[in-house]
Protein backbone atom coordinates (compact mmCIF):
# COMPACT_ATOMS: atom_id res chain seq x y z
CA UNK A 1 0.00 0.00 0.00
CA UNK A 2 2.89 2.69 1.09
CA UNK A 3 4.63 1.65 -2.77
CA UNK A 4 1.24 2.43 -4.38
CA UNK A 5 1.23 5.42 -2.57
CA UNK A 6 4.45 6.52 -2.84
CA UNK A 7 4.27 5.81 -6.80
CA UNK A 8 1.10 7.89 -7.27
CA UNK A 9 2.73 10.76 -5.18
CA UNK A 10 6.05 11.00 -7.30
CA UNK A 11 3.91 10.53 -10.80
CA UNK A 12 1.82 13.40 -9.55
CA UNK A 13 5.05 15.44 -9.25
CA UNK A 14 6.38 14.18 -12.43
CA UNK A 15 3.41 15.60 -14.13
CA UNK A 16 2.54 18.95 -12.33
CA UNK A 17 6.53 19.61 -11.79
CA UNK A 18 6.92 20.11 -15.88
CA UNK A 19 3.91 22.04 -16.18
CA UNK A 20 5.20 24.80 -13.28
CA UNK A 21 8.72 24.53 -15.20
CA UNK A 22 6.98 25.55 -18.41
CA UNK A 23 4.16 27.66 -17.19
CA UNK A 24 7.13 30.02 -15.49
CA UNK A 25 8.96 30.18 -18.33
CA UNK A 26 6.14 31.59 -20.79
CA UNK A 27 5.01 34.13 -18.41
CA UNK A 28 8.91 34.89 -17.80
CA UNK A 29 9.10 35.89 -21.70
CA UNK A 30 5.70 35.90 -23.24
CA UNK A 31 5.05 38.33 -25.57
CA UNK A 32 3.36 41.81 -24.08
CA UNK A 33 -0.07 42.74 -25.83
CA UNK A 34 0.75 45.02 -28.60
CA UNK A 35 1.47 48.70 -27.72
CA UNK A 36 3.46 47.84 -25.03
CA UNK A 37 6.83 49.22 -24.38
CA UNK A 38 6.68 52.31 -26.39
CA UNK A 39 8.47 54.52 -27.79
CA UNK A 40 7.56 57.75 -29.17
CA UNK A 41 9.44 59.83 -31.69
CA UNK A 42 10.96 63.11 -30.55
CA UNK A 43 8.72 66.25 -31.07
CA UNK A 44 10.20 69.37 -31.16
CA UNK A 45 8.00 71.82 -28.49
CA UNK A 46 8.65 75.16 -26.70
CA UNK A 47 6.74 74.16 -24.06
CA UNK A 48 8.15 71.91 -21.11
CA UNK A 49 7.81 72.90 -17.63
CA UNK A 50 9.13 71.38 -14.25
CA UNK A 51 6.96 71.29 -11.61
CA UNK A 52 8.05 70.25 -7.83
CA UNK A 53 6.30 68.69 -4.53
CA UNK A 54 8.38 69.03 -1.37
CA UNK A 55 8.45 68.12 2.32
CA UNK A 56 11.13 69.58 4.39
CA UNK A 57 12.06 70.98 7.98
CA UNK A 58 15.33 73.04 9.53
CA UNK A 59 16.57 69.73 11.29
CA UNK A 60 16.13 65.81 11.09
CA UNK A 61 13.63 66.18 13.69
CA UNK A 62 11.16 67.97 11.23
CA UNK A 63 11.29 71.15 13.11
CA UNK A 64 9.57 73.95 11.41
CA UNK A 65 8.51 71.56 8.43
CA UNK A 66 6.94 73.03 5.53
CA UNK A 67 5.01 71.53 2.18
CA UNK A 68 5.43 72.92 -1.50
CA UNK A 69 2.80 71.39 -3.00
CA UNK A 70 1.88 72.24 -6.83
CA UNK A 71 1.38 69.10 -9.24
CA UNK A 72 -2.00 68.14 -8.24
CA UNK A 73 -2.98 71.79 -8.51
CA UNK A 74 -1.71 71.74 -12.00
CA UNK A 75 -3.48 68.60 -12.58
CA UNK A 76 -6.73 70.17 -11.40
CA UNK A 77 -5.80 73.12 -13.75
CA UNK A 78 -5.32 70.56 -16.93
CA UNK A 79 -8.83 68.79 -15.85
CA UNK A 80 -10.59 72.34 -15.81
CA UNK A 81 -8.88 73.70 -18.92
CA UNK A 82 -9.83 70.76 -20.91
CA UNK A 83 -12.67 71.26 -23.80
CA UNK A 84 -12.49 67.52 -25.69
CA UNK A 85 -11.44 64.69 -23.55
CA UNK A 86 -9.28 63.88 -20.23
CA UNK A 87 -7.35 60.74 -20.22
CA UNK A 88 -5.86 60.36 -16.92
CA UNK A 89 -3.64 56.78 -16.10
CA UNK A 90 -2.88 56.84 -12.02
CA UNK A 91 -1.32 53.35 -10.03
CA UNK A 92 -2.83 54.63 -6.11
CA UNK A 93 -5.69 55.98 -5.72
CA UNK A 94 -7.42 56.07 -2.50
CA UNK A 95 -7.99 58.12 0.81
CA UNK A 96 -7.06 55.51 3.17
CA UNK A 97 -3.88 55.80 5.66
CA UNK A 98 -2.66 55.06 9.21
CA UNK A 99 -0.73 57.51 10.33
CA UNK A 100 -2.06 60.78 12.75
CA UNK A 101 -1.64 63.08 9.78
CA UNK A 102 -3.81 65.66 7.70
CA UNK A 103 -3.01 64.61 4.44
CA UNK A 104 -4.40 66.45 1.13
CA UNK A 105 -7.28 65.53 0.58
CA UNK A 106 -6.10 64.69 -3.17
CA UNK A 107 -8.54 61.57 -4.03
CA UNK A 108 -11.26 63.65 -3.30
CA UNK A 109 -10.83 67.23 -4.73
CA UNK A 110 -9.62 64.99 -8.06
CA UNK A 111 -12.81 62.94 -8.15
CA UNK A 112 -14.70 65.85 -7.30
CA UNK A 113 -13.04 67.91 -10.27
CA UNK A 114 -13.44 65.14 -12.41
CA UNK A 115 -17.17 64.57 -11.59
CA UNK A 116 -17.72 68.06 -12.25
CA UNK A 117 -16.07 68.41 -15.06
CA UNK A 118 -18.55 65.49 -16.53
CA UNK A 119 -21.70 66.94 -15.51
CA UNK A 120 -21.18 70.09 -17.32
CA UNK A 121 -19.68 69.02 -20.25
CA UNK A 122 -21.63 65.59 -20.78
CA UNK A 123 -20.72 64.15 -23.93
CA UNK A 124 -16.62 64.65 -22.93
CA UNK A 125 -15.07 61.48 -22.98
CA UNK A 126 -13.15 61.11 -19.42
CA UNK A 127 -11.17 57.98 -19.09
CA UNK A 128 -9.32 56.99 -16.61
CA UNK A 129 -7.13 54.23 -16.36
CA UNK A 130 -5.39 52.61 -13.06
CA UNK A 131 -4.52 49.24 -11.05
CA UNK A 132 -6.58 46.97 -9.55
CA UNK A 133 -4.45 47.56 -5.98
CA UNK A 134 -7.27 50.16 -5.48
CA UNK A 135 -9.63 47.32 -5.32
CA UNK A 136 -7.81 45.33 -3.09
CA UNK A 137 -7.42 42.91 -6.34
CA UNK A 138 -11.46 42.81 -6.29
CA UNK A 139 -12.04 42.50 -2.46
CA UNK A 140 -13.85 45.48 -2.72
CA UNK A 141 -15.20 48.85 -4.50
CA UNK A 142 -13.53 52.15 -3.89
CA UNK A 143 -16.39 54.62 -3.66
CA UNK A 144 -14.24 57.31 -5.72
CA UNK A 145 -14.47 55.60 -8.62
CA UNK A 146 -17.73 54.46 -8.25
CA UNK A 147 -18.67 58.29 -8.41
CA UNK A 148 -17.49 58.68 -11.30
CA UNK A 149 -18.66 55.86 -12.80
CA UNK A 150 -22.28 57.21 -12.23
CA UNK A 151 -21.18 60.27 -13.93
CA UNK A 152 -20.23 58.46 -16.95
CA UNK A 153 -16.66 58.58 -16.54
CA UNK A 154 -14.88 54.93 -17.88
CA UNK A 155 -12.59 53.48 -15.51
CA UNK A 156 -10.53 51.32 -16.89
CA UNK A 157 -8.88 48.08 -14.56
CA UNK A 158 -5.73 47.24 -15.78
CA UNK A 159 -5.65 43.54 -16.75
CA UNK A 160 -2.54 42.51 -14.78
CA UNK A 161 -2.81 38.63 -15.78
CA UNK A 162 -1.49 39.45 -19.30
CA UNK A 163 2.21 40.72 -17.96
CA UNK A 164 4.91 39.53 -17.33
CA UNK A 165 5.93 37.38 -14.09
CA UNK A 166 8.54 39.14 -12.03
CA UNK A 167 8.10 37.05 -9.39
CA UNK A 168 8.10 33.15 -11.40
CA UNK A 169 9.25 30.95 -8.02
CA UNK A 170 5.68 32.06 -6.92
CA UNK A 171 3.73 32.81 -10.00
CA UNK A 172 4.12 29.36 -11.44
CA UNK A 173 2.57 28.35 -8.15
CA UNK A 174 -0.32 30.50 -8.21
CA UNK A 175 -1.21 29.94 -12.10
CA UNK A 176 -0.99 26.35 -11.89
CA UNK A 177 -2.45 26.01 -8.73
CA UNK A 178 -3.70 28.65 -6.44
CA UNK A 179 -5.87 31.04 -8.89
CA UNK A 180 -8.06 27.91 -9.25
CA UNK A 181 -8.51 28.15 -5.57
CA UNK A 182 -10.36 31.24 -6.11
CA UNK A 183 -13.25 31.17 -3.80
CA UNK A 184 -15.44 34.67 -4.20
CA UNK A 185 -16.67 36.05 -0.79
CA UNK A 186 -16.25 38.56 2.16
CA UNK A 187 -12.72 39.75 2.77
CA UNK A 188 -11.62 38.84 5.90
CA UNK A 189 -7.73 39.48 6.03
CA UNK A 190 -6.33 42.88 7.26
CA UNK A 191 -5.40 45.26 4.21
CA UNK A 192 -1.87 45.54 3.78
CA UNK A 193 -2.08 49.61 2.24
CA UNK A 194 -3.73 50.36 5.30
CA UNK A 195 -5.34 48.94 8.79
CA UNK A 196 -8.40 50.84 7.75
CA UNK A 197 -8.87 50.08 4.37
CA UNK A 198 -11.53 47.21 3.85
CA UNK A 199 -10.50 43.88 4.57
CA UNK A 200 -9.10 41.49 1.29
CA UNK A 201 -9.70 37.76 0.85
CA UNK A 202 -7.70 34.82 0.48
CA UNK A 203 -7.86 34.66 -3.31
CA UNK A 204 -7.08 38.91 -3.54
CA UNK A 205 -4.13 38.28 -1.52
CA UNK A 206 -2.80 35.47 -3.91
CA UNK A 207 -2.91 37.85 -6.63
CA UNK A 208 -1.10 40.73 -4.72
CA UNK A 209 1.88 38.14 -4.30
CA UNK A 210 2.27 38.28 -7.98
CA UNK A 211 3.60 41.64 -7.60
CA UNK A 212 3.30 43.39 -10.38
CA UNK A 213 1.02 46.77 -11.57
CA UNK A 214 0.00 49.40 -13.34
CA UNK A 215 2.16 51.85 -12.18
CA UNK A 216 2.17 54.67 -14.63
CA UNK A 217 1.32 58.32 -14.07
CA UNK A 218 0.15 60.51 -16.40
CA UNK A 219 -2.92 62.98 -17.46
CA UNK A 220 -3.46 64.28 -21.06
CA UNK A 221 -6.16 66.60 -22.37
CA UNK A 222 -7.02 68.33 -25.95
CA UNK A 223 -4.03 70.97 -24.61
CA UNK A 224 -1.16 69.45 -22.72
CA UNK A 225 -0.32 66.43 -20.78
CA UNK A 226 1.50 65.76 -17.01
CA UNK A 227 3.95 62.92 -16.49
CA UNK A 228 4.70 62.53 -13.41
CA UNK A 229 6.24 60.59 -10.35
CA UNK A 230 3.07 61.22 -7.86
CA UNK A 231 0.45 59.31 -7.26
CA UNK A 232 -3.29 61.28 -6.24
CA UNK A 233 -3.43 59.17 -2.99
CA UNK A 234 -3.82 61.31 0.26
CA UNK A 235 -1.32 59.18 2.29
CA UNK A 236 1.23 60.13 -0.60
CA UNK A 237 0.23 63.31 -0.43
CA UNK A 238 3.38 64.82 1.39
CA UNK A 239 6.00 62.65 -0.72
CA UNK A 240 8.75 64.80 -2.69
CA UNK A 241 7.74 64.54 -5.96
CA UNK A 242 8.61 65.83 -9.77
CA UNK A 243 6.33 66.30 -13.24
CA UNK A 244 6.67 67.24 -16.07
CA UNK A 245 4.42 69.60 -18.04
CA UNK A 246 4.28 69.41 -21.88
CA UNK A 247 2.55 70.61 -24.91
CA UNK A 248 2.68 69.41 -28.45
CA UNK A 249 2.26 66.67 -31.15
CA UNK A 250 3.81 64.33 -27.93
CA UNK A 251 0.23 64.45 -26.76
CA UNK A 252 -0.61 62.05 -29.69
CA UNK A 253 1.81 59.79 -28.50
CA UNK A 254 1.03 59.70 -25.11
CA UNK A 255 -2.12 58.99 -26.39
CA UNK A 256 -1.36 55.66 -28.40
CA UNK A 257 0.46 54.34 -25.42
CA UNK A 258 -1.96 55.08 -23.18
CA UNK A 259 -4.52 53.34 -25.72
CA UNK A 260 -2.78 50.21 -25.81
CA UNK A 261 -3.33 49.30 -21.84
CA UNK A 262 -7.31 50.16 -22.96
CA UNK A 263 -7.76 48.29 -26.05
CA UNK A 264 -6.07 44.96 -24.09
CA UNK A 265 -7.88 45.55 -21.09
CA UNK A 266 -12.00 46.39 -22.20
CA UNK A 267 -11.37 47.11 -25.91
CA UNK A 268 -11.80 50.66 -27.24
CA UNK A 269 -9.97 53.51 -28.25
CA UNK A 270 -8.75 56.67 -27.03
CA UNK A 271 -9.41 60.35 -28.60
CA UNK A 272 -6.28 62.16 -30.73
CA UNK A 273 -4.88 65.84 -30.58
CA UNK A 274 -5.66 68.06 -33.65
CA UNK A 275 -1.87 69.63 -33.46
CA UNK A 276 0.31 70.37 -36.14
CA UNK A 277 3.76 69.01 -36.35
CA UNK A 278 6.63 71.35 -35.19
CA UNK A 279 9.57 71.37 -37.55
CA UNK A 280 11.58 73.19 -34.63
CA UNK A 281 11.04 74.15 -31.10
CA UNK A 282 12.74 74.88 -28.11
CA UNK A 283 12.87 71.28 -26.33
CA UNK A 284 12.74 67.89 -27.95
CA UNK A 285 10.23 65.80 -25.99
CA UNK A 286 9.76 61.59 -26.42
CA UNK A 287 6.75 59.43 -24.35
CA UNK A 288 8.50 56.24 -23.97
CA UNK A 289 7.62 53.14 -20.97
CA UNK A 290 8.87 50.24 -19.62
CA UNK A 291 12.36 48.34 -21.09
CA UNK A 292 12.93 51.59 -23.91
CA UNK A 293 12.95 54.20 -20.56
CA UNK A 294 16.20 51.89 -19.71
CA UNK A 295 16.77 51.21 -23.25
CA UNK A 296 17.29 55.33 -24.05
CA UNK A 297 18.93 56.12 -20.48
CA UNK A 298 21.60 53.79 -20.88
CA UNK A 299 22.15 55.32 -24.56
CA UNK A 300 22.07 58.98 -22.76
CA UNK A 301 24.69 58.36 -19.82
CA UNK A 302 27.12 56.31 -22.50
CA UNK A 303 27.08 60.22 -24.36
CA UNK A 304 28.42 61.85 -21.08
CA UNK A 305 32.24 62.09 -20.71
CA UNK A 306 35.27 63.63 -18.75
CA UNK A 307 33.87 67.02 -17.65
CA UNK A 308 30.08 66.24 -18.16
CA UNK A 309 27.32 65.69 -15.28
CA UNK A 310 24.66 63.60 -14.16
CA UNK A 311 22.12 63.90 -11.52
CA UNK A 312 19.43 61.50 -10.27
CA UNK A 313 16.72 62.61 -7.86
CA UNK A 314 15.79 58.78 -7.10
CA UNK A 315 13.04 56.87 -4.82
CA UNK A 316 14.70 53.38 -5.76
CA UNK A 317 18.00 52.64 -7.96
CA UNK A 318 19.14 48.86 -8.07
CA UNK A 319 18.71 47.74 -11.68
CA UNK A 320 22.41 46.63 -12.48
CA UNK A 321 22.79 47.74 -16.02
CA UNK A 322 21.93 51.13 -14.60
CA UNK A 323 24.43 51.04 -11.68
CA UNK A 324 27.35 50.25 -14.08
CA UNK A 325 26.07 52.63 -16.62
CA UNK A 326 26.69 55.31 -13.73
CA UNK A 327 30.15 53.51 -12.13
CA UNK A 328 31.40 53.82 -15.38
CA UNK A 329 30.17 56.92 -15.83
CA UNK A 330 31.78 58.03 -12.70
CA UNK A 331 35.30 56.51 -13.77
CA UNK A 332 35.75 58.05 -16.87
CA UNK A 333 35.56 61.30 -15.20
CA UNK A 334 32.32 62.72 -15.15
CA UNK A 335 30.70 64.02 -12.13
CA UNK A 336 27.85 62.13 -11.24
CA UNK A 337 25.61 62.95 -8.39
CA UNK A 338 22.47 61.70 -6.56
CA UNK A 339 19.83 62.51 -3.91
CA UNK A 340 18.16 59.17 -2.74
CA UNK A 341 15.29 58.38 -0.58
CA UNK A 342 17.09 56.20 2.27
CA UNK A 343 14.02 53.91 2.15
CA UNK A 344 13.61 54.15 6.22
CA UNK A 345 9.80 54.27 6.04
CA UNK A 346 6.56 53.06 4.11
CA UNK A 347 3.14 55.07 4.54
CA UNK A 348 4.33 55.04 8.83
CA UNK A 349 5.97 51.23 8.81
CA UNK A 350 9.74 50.73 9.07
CA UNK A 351 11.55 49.68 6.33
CA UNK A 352 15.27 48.11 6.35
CA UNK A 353 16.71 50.45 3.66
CA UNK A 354 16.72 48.27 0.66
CA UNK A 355 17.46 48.71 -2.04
CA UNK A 356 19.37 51.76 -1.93
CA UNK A 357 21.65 51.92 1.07
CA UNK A 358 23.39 48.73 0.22
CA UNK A 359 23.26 49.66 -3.40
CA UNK A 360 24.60 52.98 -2.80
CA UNK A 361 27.79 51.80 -0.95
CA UNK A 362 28.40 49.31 -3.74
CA UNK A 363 28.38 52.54 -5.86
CA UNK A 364 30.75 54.20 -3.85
CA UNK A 365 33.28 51.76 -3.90
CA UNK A 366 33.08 50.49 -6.91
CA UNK A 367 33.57 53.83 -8.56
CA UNK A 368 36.76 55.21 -5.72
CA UNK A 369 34.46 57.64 -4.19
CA UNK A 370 33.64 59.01 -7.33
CA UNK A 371 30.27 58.78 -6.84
CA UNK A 372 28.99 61.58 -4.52
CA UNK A 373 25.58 60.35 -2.50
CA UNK A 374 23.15 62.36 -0.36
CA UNK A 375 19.98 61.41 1.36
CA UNK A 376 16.37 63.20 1.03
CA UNK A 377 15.74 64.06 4.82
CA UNK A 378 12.57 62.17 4.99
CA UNK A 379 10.65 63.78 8.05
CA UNK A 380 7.69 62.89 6.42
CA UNK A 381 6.83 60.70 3.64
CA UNK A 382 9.41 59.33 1.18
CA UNK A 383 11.43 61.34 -1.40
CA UNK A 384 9.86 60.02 -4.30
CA UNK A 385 10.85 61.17 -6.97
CA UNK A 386 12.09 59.55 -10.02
CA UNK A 387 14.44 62.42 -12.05
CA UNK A 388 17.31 61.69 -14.14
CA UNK A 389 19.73 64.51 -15.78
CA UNK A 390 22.52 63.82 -18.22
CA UNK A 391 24.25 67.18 -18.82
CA UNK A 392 26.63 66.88 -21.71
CA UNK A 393 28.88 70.03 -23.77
CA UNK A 394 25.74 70.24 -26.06
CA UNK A 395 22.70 69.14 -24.42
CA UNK A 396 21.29 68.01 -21.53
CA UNK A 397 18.87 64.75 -21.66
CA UNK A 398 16.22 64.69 -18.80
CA UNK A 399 13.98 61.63 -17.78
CA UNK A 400 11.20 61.79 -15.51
CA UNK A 401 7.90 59.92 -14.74
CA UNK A 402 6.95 56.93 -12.93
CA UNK A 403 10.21 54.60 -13.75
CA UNK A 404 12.26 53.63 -10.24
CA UNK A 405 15.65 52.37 -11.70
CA UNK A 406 14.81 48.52 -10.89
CA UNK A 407 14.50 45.39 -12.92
CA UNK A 408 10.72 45.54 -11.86
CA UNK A 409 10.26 49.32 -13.66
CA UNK A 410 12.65 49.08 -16.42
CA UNK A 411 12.31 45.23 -17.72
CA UNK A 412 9.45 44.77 -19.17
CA UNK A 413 7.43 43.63 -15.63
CA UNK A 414 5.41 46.30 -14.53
CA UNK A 415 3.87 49.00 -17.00
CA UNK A 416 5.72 52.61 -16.60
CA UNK A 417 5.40 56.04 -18.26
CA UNK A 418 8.18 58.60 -18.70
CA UNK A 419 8.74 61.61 -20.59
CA UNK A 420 12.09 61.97 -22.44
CA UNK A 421 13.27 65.37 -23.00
CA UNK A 422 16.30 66.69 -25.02
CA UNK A 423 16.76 70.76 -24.26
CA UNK A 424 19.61 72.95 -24.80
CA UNK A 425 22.14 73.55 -21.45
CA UNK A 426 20.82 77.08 -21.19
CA UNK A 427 17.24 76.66 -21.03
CA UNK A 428 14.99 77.74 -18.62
CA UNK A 429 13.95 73.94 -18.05
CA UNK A 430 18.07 73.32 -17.56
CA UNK A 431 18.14 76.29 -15.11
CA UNK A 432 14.79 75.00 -13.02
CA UNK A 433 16.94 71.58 -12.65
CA UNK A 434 19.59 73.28 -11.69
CA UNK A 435 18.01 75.27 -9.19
CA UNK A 436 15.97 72.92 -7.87
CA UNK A 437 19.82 70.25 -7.22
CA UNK A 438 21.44 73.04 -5.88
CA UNK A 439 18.99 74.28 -3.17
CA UNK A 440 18.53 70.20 -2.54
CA UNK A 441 22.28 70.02 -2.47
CA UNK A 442 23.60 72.60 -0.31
CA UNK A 443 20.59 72.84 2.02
CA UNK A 444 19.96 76.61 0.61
CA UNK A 445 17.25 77.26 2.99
CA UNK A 446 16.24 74.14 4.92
CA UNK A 447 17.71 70.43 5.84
CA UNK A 448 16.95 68.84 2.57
CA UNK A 449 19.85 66.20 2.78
CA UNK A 450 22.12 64.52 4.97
CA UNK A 451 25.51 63.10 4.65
CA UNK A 452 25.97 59.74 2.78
CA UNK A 453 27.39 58.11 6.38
CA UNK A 454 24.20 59.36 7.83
CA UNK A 455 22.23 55.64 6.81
CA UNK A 456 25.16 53.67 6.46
CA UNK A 457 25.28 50.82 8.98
CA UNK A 458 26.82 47.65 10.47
CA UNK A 459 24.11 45.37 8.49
CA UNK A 460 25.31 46.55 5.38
CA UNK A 461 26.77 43.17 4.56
CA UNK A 462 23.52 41.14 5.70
CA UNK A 463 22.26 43.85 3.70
CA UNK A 464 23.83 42.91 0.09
CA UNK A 465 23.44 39.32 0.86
CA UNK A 466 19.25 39.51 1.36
CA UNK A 467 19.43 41.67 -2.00
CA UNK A 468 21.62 38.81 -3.88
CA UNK A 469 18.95 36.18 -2.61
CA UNK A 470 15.71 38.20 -3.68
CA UNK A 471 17.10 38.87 -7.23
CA UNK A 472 18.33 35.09 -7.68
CA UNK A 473 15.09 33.88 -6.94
CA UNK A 474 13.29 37.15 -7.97
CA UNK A 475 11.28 37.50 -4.83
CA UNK A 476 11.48 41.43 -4.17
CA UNK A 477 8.94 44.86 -5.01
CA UNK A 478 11.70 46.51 -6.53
C-alpha cells in the first residue's frame, strides 16, 4: 500500500513539476499585448515645464517643516482647462492611511473635479485608467471611482494577468495552482495599504503576491499632458515629488500608449490631438515606458564624458545595467551625483533600507568615491521622486515619470510612463533643474539632505546578501 502510494505521489510530481517549469517560463518571456513598451518619436516643443512637490524641515527632527505642493494643482488646472477629452492613467488611488496626519485631501478634490467636469460638459469622454491595488485585487469597491462611474466617466482596470511574471518561483505556483482556488466572498484578512482600508480575501491576496502593476502616471487633455512621479493618494500626499508639463504633437503619443493598456484591457480607443507638427522648437520631448525608458537612459549616460554631469533625484535605484552605466560613468571622469530616498519608512511602517543603502555603498566603492551620495531628509513621507539629468557640452537629456531604476520598472514587468526630453544647457527647463539640485544640495534654505554616512550601517553586509537572494530567486517589489 505505502509503494502504491508513494508511486502515485512522485507521478503526480512528475506531471505537475513540468507544467510549473513551463508555465514560469512563458510568463517569464511571453510576448506583451501590442502597444506595449513604447516609444515615441521626438517632437520638437517650446513648451516643457518642471513642476516640484516638497516636504522639508530646519533639522532631522522635522522642526519647522513646511510643504510645497503644486502638481495636483496643476493637474486640477489641466482637468478644468480641458474642452475635448481627459485621459488620466494613475497606479494609487485612494484616501485611506494610518498615520495621525492631515493629508491632502487629493482623491477627493480629483474625483470631485473630475465629476464636475462630466456633468457640465456631458458628452466629454473622461477615461481613466489605473490598477486593480485600489480594489484590493477585487475585495472590494472604492467609492471614488464608483462616483465617477455614475457620472459616466470609464474606468478602466488594468488587466494585470497578461504581464509579465517578475516574481516566477511564486507565479508558477499561483497559475498552476492557487488562482483555481479562487473562492469569491467577504474579505476577511487585514489590508496591507492600510489597517483601515476594507478587509481582502484569500484569493485577492494570492494575486497581490504576484507583484506586479500598473504603475504609470500621467494625465493628457485636448491641450497638454502631465507625467509625473506622484500618485493622487492622500497618504502620498506629502511625498517629494517631480512632473513634467508638456505641450505638443507628444500628446498624440502619449495617447497611443496610453490606448494600448485600454484596447487589451475592455477594448476601445482613445481620442487624438488636432496639433500640427513642429519642424523646430525649443525642447525635444519623447513618451517612452517600460524596457525603452532603460533602453534610451543607458544610450544617454554612454554620451556623457570627462567634464560632463549627471544627476538622479531617485526613490529606488538597483537595476544593475543602470548602476554600471553610472560607475562607469563616474570613472571616466564625469561628475555624477544623486539625492536618494534612504528607504527608512513606508506610509508610517519601518523599512530596512533596501534597495538603496546597500546599493549605494556598492556605488561608492566600486567607482573610488567618485560617486557623490546624499539622502532626502525624509521627516515625512518618502522622497519620491524619479528624475534623471545627463548634462553633456551640447545638451542636456532629462527623464522623468513613474520609472524607479529597478529590474521591476525598467524590464518589461510592470507598466511605466516617462517623458524623455532633449533641451539645450541654457534653457529655462536646464536652469529649473539646476536650481531645484542646488537648493537640494547645499541645504539653501532648509535640511533637505544629509551626509551619505548618515544611513550607512553595520548590516550593510547582511544587507547585500538579502538583495543577492531576492534577485536570484526574484522575490522582491523593486
Amino acid at each position: 500500500m505505502q509503494t502504491k502510494k508513494k508511486k502515485i505521489i512522485l507521478g503526480s510530481i512528475g506531471v505537475l513539476f513540468p507544467i510549473y517549469i513551463a508555465t514560469i517560463l512563458w510568463h517569464t518571456y511571453k510576448p506583451l499585448p501590442p502597444g506595449l513598451i513604447y516609444e515615441g518619436k521626438l517632437h520638437y516643443t517650446d513648451d516643457v515645464q518642471m513642476i516640484i512637490d516638497l516636504t522639508y524641515a530646519q533639522n532631522e527632527d522635522g522642526d519647522d517643516m513646511q510643504h510645497e505642493l503644486h502638481i495636483f494643482d496643476e493637474v486640477n488646472q489641466l482637468i478644468e482647462d480641458a474642452e475635448q477629452f481627459i485621459v488620466l492613467d494613475f497606479f494609487l488611488f485612494d484616501h485611506y492611511s494610518d498615520e495621525d496626519i492631515e493629508f491632502p485631501k487629493n482623491v477627493e478634490t480629483l474625483t470631485a473635479n473630475l465629476v464636475k467636469k462630466k456633468e457640465m460638459n456631458p458628452k466629454m469622454p473622461i477615461t481613466f485608467i489605473t490598477d486593480p491595488v485600489n480594489t484590493g485585487y477585487g475585495s472590494y469597491e472604492i467609492k471614488w471611482f464608483d462616483q465617477m462611474e455614475d457620472a459616466g466617466i470609464d474606468v478602466v482596470y488594468t488587466d494585470l494577468d497578461q504581464l509579465r511574471d517578475s516574481t516566477p518561483v511564486y507565479s508558477g505556483l499561483y497559475r498552476t495552482i492557487f488562482r483555481w482556488m479562487d473562492v469569491k466572498g467577504k474579505g476577511w484578512i487585514p489590508n496591507a495599504m492600510a489597517s483601515e482600508a476594507p478587509k481582502m480575501t484569500l484569493a485577492s491576496y494570492m494575486t497581490l503576491l504576484n507583484i506586479k502593476a500598473n504603475h504609470r502616471k500621467a494625465i493628457v487633455t485636448d491641450k497638454e499632458a502631465i507625467v509625473t512621479s506622484s500618485n493622487p493618494h492622500n497618504a502620498s500626499g506629502f511625498h517629494g515629488n517631480v512632473a513634467m508639463k508638456v505641450k505638443g504633437s507628444v500628446l498624440n503619443d502619449i495617447l497611443e500608449a496610453e490606448e494600448a493598456v485600454v484596447n487589451y484591457t475592455n477594448g476601445g480607443t482613445l481620442p487624438r490631438v488636432k496639433v500640427e507638427e513642429k519642424t523646430d522648437g525649443k525642447y525635444q520631448a519623447q513618451y517612452i515606458t517600460e524596457k525603452k525608458i532603460l533602453d534610451a537612459m543607458l544610450g544617454d549616460i554612454a554620451r556623457a564624458q570627462k567634464g560632463d554631469r549627471i544627476l538622479l533625484g531617485m526613490f529606488f535605484i538597483a537595476e544593475e545595467q543602470l548602476v554600471e552605466a553610472l560607475v562607469n560613468a563616474a570613472n571616466r571622469g564625469v561628475e555624477v551625483n544623486m539625492i536618494l530616498d534612504p528607504n527608512k519608512n513606508s506610509f508610517g511602517r519601518e523599512k530596512t533600507g533596501l534597495p538603496n543603502r546597500p546599493v549605494a555603498q556598492r556605488m561608492r566603492e566600486d567607482s573610488d568615491g567618485n560617486i557623490d551620495i546624499r539622502w532626502y531628509n525624509t521627516v515625512v513621507g518618502q522622497y519620491h521622486t524619479k528624475l534623471v539629468v545627463i548634462q553633456t557640452a551640447d545638451k542636456t537629456y532629462i527623464f522623468n515619470g513613474a520609472a524607479n531604476l529597478t529590474e521591476r520598472a525598467l524590464n518589461n514587468y510592470n507598466l511605466e510612463s516617462n517623458l524623455r526630453v532633449i533641451a539645450p544647457n541654457d534653457s529655462e527647463l536646464v536652469q529649473d533643474i539646476d536650481t531645484y539640485f542646488a537648493r537640494l544640495w547645499k541645504n539653501e534654505d532648509a535640511l533637505y539632505t544629509v551626509d551619505f554616512e548618515t544611513y550607512q550601517d553595520d548590516f550593510t553586509f547582511l544587507q547585500r546578501s538579502i538583495i543577492w537572494l531576492q534577485k536570484l530567486f526574484k522575490l522582491t517589489t523593486y
